[in-house]
PDB file of N, CA and C in Angstrom:
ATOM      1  N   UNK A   1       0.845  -1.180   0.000  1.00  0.00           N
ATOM      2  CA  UNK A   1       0.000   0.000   0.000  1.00  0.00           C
ATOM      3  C   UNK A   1       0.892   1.245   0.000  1.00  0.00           C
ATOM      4  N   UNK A   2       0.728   2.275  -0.569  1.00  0.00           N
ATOM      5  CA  UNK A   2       1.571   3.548  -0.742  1.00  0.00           C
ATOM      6  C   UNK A   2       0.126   4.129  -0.364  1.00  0.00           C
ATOM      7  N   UNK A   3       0.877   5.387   0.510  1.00  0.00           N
ATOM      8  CA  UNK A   3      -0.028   6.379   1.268  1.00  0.00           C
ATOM      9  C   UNK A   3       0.169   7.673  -0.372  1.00  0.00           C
ATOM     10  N   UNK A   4      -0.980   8.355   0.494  1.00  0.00           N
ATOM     11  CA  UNK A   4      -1.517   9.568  -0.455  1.00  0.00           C
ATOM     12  C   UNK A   4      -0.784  10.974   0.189  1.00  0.00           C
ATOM     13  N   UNK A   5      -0.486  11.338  -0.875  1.00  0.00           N
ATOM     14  CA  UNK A   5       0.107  13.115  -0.654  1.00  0.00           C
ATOM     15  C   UNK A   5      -0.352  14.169  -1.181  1.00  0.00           C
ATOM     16  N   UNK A   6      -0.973  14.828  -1.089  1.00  0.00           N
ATOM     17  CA  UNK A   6      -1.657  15.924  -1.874  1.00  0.00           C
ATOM     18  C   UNK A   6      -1.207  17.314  -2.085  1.00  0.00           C
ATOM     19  N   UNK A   7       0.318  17.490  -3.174  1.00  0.00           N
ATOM     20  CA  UNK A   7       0.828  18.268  -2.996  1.00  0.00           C
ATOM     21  C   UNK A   7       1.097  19.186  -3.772  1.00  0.00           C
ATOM     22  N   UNK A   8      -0.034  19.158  -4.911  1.00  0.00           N
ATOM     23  CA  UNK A   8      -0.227  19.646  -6.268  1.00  0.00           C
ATOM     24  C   UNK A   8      -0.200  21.132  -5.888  1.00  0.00           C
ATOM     25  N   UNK A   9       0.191  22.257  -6.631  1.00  0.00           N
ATOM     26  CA  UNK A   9      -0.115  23.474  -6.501  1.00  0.00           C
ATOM     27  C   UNK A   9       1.308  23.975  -5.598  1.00  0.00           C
ATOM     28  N   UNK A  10       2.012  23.110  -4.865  1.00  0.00           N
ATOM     29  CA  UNK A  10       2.975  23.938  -4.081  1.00  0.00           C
ATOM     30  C   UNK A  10       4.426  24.025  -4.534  1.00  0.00           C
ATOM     31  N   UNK A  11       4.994  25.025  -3.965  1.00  0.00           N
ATOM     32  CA  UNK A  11       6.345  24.893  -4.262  1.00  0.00           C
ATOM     33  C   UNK A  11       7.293  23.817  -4.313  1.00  0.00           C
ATOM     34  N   UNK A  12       7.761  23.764  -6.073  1.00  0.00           N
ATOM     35  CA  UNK A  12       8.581  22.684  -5.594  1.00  0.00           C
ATOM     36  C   UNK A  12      10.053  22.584  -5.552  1.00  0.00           C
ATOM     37  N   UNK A  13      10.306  22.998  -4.187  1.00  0.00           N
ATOM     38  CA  UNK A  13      11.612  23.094  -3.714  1.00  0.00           C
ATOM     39  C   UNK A  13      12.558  22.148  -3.909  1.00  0.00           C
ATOM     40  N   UNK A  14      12.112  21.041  -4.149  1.00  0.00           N
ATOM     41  CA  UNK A  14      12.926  19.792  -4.112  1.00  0.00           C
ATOM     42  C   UNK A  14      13.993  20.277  -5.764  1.00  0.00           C
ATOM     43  N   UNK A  15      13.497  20.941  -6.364  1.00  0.00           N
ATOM     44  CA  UNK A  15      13.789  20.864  -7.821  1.00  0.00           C
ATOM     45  C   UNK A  15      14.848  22.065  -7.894  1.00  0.00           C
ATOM     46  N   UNK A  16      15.014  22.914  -6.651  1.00  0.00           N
ATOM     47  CA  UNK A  16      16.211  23.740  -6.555  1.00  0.00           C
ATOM     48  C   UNK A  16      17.149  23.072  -5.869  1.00  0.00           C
ATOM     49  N   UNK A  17      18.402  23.325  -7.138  1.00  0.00           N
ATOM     50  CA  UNK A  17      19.787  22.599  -6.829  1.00  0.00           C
ATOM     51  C   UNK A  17      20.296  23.031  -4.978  1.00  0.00           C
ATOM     52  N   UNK A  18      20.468  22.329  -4.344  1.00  0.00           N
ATOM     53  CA  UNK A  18      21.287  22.663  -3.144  1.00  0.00           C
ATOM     54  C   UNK A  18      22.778  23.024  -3.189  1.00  0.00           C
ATOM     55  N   UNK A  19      23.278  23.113  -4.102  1.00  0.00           N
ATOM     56  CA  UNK A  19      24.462  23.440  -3.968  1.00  0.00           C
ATOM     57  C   UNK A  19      24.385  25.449  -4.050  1.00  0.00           C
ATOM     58  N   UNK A  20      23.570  25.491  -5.145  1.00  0.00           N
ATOM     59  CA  UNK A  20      22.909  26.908  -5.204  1.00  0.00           C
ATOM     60  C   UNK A  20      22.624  27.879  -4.489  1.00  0.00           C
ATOM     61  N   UNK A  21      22.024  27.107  -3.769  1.00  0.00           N
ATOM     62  CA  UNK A  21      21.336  27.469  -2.162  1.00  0.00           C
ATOM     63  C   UNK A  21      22.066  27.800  -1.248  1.00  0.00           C
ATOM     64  N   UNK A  22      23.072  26.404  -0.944  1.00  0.00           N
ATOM     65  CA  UNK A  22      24.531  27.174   0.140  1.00  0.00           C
ATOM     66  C   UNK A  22      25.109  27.511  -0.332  1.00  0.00           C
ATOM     67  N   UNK A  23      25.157  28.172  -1.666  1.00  0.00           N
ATOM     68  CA  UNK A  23      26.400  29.217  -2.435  1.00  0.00           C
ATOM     69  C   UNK A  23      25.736  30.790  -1.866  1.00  0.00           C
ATOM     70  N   UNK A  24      24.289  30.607  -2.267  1.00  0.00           N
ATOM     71  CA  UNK A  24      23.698  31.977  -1.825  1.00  0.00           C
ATOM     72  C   UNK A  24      23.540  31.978  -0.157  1.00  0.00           C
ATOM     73  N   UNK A  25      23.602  31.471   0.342  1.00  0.00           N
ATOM     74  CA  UNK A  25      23.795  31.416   1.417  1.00  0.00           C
ATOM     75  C   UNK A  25      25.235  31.793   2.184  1.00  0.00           C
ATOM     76  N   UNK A  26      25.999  31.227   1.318  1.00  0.00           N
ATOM     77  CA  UNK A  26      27.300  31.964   1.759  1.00  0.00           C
ATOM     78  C   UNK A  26      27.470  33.160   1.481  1.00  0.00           C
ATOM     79  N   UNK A  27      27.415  33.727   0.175  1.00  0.00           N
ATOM     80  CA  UNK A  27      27.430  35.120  -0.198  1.00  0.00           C
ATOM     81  C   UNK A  27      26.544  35.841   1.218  1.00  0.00           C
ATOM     82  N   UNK A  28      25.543  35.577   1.978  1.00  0.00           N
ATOM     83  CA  UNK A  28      24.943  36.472   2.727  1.00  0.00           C
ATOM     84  C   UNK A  28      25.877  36.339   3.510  1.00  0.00           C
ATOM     85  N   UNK A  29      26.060  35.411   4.186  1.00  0.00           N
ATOM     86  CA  UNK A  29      26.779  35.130   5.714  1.00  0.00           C
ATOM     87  C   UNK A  29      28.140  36.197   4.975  1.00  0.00           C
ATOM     88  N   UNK A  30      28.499  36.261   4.390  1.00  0.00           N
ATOM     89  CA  UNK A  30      29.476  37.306   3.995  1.00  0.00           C
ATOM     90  C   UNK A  30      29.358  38.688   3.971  1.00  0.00           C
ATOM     91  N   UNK A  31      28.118  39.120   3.814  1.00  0.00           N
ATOM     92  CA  UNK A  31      27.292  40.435   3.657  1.00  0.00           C
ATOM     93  C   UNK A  31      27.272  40.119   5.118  1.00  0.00           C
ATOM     94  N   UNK A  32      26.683  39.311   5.796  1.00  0.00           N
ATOM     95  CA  UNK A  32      26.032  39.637   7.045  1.00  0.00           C
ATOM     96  C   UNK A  32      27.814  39.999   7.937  1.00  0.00           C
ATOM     97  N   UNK A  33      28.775  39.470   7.593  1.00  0.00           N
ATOM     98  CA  UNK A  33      29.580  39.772   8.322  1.00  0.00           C
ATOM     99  C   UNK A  33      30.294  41.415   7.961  1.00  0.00           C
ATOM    100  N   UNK A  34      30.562  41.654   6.580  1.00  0.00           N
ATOM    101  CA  UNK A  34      30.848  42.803   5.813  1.00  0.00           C
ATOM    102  C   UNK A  34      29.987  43.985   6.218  1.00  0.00           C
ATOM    103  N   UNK A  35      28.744  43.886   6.441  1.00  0.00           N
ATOM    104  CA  UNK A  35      27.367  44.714   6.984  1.00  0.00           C
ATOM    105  C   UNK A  35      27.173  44.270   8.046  1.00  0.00           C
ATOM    106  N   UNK A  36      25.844  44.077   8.337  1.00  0.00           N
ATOM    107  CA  UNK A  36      24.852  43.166   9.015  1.00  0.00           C
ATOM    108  C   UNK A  36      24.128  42.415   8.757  1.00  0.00           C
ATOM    109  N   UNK A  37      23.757  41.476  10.028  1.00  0.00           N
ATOM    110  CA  UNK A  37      22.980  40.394   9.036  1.00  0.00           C
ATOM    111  C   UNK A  37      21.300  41.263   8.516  1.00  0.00           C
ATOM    112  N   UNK A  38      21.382  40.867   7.922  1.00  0.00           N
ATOM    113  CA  UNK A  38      19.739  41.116   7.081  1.00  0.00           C
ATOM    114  C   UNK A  38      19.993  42.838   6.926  1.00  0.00           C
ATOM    115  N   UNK A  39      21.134  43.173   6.908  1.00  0.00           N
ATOM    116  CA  UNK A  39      21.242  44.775   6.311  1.00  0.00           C
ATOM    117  C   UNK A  39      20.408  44.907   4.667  1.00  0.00           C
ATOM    118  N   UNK A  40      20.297  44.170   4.219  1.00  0.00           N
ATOM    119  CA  UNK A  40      20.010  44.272   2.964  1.00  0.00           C
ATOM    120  C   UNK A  40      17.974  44.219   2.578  1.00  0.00           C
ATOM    121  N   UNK A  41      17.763  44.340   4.129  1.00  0.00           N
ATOM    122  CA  UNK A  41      16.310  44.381   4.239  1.00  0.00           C
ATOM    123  C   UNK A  41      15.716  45.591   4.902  1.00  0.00           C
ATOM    124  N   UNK A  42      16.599  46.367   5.028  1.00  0.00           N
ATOM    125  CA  UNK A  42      16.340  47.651   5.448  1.00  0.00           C
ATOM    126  C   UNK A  42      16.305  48.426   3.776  1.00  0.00           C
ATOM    127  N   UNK A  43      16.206  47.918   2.745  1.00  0.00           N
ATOM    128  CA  UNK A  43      16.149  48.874   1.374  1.00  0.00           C
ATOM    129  C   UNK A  43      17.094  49.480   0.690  1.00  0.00           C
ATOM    130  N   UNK A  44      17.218  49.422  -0.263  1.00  0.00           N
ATOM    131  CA  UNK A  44      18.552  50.056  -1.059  1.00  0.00           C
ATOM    132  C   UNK A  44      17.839  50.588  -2.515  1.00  0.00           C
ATOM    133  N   UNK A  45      18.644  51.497  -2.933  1.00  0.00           N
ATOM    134  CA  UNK A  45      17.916  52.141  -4.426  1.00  0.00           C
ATOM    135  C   UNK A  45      17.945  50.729  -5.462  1.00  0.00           C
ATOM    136  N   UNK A  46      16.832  50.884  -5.858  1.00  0.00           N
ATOM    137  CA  UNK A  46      16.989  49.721  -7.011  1.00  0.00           C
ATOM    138  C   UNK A  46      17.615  49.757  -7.930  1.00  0.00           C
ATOM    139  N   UNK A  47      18.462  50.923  -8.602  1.00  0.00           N
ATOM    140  CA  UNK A  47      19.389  51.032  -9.251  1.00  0.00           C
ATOM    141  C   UNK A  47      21.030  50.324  -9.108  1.00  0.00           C
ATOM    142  N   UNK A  48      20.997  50.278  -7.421  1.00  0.00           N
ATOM    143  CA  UNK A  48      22.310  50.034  -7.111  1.00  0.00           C
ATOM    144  C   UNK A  48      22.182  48.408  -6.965  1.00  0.00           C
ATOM    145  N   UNK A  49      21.191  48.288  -6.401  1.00  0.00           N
ATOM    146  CA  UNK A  49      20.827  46.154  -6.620  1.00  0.00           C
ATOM    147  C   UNK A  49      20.761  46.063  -8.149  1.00  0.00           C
ATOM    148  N   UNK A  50      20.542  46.344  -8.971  1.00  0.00           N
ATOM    149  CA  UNK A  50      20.619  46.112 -10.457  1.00  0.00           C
ATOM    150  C   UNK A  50      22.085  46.341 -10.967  1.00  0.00           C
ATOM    151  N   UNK A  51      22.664  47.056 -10.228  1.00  0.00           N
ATOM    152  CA  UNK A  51      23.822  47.230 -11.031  1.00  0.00           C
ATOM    153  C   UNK A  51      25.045  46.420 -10.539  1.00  0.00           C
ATOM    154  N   UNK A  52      24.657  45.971  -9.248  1.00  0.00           N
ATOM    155  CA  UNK A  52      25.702  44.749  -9.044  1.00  0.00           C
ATOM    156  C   UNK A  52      24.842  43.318  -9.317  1.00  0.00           C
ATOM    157  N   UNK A  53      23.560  43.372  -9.848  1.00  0.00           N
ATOM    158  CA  UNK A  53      23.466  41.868 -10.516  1.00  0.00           C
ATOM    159  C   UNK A  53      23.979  42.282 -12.070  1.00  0.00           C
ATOM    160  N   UNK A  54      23.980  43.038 -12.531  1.00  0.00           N
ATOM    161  CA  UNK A  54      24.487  43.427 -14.218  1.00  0.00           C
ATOM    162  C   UNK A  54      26.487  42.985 -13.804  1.00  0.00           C
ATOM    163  N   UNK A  55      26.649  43.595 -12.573  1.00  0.00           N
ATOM    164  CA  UNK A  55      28.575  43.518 -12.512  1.00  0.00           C
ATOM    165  C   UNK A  55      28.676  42.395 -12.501  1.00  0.00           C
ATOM    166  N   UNK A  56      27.941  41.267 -11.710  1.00  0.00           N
ATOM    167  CA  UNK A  56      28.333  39.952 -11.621  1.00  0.00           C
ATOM    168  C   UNK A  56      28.124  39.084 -12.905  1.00  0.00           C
ATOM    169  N   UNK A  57      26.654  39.459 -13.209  1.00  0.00           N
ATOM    170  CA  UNK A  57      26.355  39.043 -14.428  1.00  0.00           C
ATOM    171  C   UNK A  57      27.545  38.974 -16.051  1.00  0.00           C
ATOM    172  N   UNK A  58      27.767  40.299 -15.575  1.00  0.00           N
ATOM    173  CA  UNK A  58      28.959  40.441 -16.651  1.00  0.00           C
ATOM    174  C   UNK A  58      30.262  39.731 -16.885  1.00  0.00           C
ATOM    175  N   UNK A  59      30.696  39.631 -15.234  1.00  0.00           N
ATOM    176  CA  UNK A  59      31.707  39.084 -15.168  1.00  0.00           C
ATOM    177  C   UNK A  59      31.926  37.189 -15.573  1.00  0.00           C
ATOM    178  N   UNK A  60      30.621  36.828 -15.391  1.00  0.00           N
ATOM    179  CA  UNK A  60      30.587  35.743 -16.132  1.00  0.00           C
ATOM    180  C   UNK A  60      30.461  35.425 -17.591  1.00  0.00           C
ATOM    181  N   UNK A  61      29.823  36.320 -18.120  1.00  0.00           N
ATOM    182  CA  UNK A  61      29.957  36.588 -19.270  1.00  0.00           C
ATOM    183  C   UNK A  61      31.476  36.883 -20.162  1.00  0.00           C
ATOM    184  N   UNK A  62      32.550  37.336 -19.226  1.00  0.00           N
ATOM    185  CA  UNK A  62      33.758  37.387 -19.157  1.00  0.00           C
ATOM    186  C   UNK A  62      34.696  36.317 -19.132  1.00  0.00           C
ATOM    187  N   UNK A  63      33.784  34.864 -18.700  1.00  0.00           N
ATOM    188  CA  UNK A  63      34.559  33.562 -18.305  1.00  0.00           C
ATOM    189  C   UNK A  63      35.180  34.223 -16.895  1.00  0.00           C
ATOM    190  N   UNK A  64      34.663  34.740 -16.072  1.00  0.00           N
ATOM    191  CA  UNK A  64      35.424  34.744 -14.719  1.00  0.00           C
ATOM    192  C   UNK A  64      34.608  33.838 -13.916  1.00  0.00           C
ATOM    193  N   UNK A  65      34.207  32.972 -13.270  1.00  0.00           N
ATOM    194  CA  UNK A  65      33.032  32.630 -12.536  1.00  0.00           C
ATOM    195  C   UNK A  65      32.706  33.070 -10.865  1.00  0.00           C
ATOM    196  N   UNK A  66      34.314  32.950 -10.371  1.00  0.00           N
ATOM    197  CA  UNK A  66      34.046  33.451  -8.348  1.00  0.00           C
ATOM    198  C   UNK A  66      34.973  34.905  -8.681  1.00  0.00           C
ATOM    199  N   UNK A  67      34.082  35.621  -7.519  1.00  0.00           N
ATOM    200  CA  UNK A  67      34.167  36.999  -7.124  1.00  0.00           C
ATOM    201  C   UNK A  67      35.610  36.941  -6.522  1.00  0.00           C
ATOM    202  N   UNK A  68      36.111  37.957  -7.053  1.00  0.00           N
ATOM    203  CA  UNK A  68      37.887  37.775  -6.480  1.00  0.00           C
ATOM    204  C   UNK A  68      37.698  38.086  -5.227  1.00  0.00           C
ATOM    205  N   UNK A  69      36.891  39.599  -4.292  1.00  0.00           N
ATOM    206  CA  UNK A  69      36.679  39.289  -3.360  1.00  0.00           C
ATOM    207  C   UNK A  69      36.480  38.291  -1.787  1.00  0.00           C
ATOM    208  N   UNK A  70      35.439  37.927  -2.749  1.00  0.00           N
ATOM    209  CA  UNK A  70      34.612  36.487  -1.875  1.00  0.00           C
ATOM    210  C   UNK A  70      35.052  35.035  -2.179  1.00  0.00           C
ATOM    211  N   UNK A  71      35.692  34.834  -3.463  1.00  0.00           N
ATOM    212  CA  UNK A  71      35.616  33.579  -4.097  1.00  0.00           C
ATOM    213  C   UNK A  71      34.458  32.685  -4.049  1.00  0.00           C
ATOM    214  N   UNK A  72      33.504  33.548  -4.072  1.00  0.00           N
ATOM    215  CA  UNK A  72      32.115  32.711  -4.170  1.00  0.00           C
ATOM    216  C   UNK A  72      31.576  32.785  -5.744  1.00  0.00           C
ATOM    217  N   UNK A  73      30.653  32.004  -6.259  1.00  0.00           N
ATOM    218  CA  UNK A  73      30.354  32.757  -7.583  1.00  0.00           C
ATOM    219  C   UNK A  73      29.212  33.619  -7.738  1.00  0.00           C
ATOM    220  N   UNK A  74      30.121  34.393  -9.062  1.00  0.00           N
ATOM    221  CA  UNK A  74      29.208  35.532  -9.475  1.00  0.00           C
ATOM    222  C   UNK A  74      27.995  35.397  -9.598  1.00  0.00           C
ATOM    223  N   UNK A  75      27.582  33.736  -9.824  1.00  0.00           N
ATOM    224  CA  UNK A  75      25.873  33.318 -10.626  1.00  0.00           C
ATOM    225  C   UNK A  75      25.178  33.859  -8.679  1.00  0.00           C
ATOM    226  N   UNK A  76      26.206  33.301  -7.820  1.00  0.00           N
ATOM    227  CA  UNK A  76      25.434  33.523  -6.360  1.00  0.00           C
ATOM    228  C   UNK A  76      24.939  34.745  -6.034  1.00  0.00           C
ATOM    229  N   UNK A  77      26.124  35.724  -6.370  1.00  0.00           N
ATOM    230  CA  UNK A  77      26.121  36.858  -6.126  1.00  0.00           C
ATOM    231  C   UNK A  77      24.897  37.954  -6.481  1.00  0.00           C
ATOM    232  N   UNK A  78      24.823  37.223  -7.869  1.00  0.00           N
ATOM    233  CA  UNK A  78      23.646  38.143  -8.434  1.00  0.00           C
ATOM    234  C   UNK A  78      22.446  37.398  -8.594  1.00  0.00           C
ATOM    235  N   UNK A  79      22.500  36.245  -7.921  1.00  0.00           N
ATOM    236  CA  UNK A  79      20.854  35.654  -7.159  1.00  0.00           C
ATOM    237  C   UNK A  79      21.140  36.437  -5.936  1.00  0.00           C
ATOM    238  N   UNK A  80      21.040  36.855  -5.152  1.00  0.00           N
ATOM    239  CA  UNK A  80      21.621  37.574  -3.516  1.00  0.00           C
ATOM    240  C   UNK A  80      21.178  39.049  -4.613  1.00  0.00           C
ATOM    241  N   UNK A  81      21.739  39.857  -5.588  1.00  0.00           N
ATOM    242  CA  UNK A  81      20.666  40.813  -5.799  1.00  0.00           C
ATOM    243  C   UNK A  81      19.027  40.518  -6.401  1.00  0.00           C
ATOM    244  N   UNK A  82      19.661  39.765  -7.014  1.00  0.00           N
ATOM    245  CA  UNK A  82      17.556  39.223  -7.728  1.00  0.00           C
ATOM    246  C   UNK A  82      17.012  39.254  -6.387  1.00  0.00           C
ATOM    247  N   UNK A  83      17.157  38.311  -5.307  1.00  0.00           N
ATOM    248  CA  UNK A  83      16.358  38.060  -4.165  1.00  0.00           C
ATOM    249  C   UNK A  83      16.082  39.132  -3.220  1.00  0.00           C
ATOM    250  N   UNK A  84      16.843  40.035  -3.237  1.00  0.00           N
ATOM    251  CA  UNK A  84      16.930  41.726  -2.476  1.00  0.00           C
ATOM    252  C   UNK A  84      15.522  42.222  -3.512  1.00  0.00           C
ATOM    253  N   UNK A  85      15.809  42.778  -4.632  1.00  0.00           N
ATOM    254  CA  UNK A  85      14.870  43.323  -5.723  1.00  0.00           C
ATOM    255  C   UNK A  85      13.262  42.786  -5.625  1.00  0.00           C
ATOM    256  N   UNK A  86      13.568  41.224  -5.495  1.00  0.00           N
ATOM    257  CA  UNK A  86      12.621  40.389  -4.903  1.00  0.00           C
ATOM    258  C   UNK A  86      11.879  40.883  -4.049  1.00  0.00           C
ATOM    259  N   UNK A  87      12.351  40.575  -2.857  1.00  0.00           N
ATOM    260  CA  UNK A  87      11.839  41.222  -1.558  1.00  0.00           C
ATOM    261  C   UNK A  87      11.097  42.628  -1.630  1.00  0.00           C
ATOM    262  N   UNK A  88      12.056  43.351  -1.910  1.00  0.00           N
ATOM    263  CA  UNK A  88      11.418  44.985  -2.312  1.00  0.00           C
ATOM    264  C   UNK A  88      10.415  44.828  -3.101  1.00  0.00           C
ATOM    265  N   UNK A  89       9.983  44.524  -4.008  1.00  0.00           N
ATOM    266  CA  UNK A  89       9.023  44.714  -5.378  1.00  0.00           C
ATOM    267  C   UNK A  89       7.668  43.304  -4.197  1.00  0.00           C
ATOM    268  N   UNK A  90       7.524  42.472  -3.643  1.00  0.00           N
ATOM    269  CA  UNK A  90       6.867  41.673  -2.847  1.00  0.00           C
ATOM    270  C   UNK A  90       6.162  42.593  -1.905  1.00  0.00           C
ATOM    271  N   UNK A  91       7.253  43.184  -1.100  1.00  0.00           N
ATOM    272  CA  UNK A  91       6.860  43.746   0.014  1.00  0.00           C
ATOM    273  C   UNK A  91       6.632  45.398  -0.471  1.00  0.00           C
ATOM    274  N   UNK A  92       6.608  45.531  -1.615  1.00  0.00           N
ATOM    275  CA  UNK A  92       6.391  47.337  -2.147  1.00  0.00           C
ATOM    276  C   UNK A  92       7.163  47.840  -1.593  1.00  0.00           C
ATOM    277  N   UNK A  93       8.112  47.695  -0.891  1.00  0.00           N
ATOM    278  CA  UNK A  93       9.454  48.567  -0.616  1.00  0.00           C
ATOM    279  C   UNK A  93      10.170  49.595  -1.089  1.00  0.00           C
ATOM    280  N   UNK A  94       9.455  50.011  -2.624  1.00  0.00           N
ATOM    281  CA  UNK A  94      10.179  50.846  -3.236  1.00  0.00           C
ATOM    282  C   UNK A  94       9.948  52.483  -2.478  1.00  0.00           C
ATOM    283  N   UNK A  95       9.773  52.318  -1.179  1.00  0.00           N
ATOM    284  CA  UNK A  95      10.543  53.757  -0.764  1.00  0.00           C
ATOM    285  C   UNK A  95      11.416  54.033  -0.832  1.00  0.00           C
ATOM    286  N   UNK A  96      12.407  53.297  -1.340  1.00  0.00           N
ATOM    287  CA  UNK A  96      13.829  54.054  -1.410  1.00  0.00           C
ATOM    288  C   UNK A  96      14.191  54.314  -2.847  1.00  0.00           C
ATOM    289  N   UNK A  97      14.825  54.838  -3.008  1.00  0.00           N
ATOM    290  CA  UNK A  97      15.328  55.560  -4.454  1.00  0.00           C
ATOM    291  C   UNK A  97      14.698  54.620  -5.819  1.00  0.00           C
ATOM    292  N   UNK A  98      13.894  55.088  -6.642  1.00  0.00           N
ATOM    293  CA  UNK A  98      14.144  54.390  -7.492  1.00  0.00           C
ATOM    294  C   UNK A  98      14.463  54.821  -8.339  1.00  0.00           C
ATOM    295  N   UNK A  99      15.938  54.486  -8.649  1.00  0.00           N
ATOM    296  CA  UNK A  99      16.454  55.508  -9.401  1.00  0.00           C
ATOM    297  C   UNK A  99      17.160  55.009 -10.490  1.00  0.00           C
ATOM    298  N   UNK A 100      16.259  54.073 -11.411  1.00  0.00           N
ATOM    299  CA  UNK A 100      16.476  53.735 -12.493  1.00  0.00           C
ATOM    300  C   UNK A 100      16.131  54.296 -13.427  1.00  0.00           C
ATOM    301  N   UNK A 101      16.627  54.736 -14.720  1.00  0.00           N
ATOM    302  CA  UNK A 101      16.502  55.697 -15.603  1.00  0.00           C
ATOM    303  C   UNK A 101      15.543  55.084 -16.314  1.00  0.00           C
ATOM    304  N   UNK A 102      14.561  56.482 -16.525  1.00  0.00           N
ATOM    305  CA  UNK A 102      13.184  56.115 -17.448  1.00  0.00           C
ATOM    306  C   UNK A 102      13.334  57.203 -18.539  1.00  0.00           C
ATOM    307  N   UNK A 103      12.586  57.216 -19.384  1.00  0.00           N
ATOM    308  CA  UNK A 103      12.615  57.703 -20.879  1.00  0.00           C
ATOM    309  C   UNK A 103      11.513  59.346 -20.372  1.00  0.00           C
ATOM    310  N   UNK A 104      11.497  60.014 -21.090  1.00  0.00           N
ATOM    311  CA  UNK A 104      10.829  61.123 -20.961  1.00  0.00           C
ATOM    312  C   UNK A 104       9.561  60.757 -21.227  1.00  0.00           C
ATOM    313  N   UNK A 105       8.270  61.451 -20.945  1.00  0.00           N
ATOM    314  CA  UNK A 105       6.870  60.726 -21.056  1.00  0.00           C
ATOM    315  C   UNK A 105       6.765  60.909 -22.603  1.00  0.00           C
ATOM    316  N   UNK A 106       5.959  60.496 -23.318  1.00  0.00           N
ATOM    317  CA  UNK A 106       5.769  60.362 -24.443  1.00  0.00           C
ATOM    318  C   UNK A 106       6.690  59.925 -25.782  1.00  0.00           C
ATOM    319  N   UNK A 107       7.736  59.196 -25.304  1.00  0.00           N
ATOM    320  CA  UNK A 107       8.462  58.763 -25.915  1.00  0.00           C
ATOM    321  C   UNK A 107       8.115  57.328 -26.080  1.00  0.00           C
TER     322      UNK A 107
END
């Protein structure tokens, strides 16, 4: 007999790599020591979280993969900004700067 699970509709976590996970996980514990922990939930301009997922982003694009800094990788680094941006845009957070460049109206 096999029992019943009814687990249709939910997250399925199982299907995110774990290695991923404690990569981004390290990148914080690094922030949290560099800053504070959960400094990055007090808000930042969304310009400046975009522009270090574009630096990391790039740098792989470069064939570099770990942050000379941290020696963690860049793919971590700039999941750690997606997930900040995340948070903000979830929780409407955008009180702080948003100071990403927009086009003049009618353009």
């Amino acid at each position: 007999m096999t029992g019943i699970k009814h687990d249709s509709g939910k997250p399925a976590l199982d299907l995110i790599d774990a290695h991923f996970v404690e990569d981004v996980g390290r990148v914080l514990a690094f922030g949290a020591t560099k800053y504070t922990p959960d400094n990055w939930k007090a808000g930042m301009a969304m310009g400046k979280c975009l522009a270090a997922v574009l630096r990391h982003t790039y740098a792989l694009l470069k064939d570099e993969y770990l942050d000379p800094e941290t020696g963690f990788s860049h793919a971590a680094h700039a999941a750690c900004g997606l997930m900040f941006v995340h948070y903000y845009a979830r929780l409407k957070m955008f009180r702080v700067p948003d100071d990403r460049w927009k086009p003049a109206a009618g353009r």
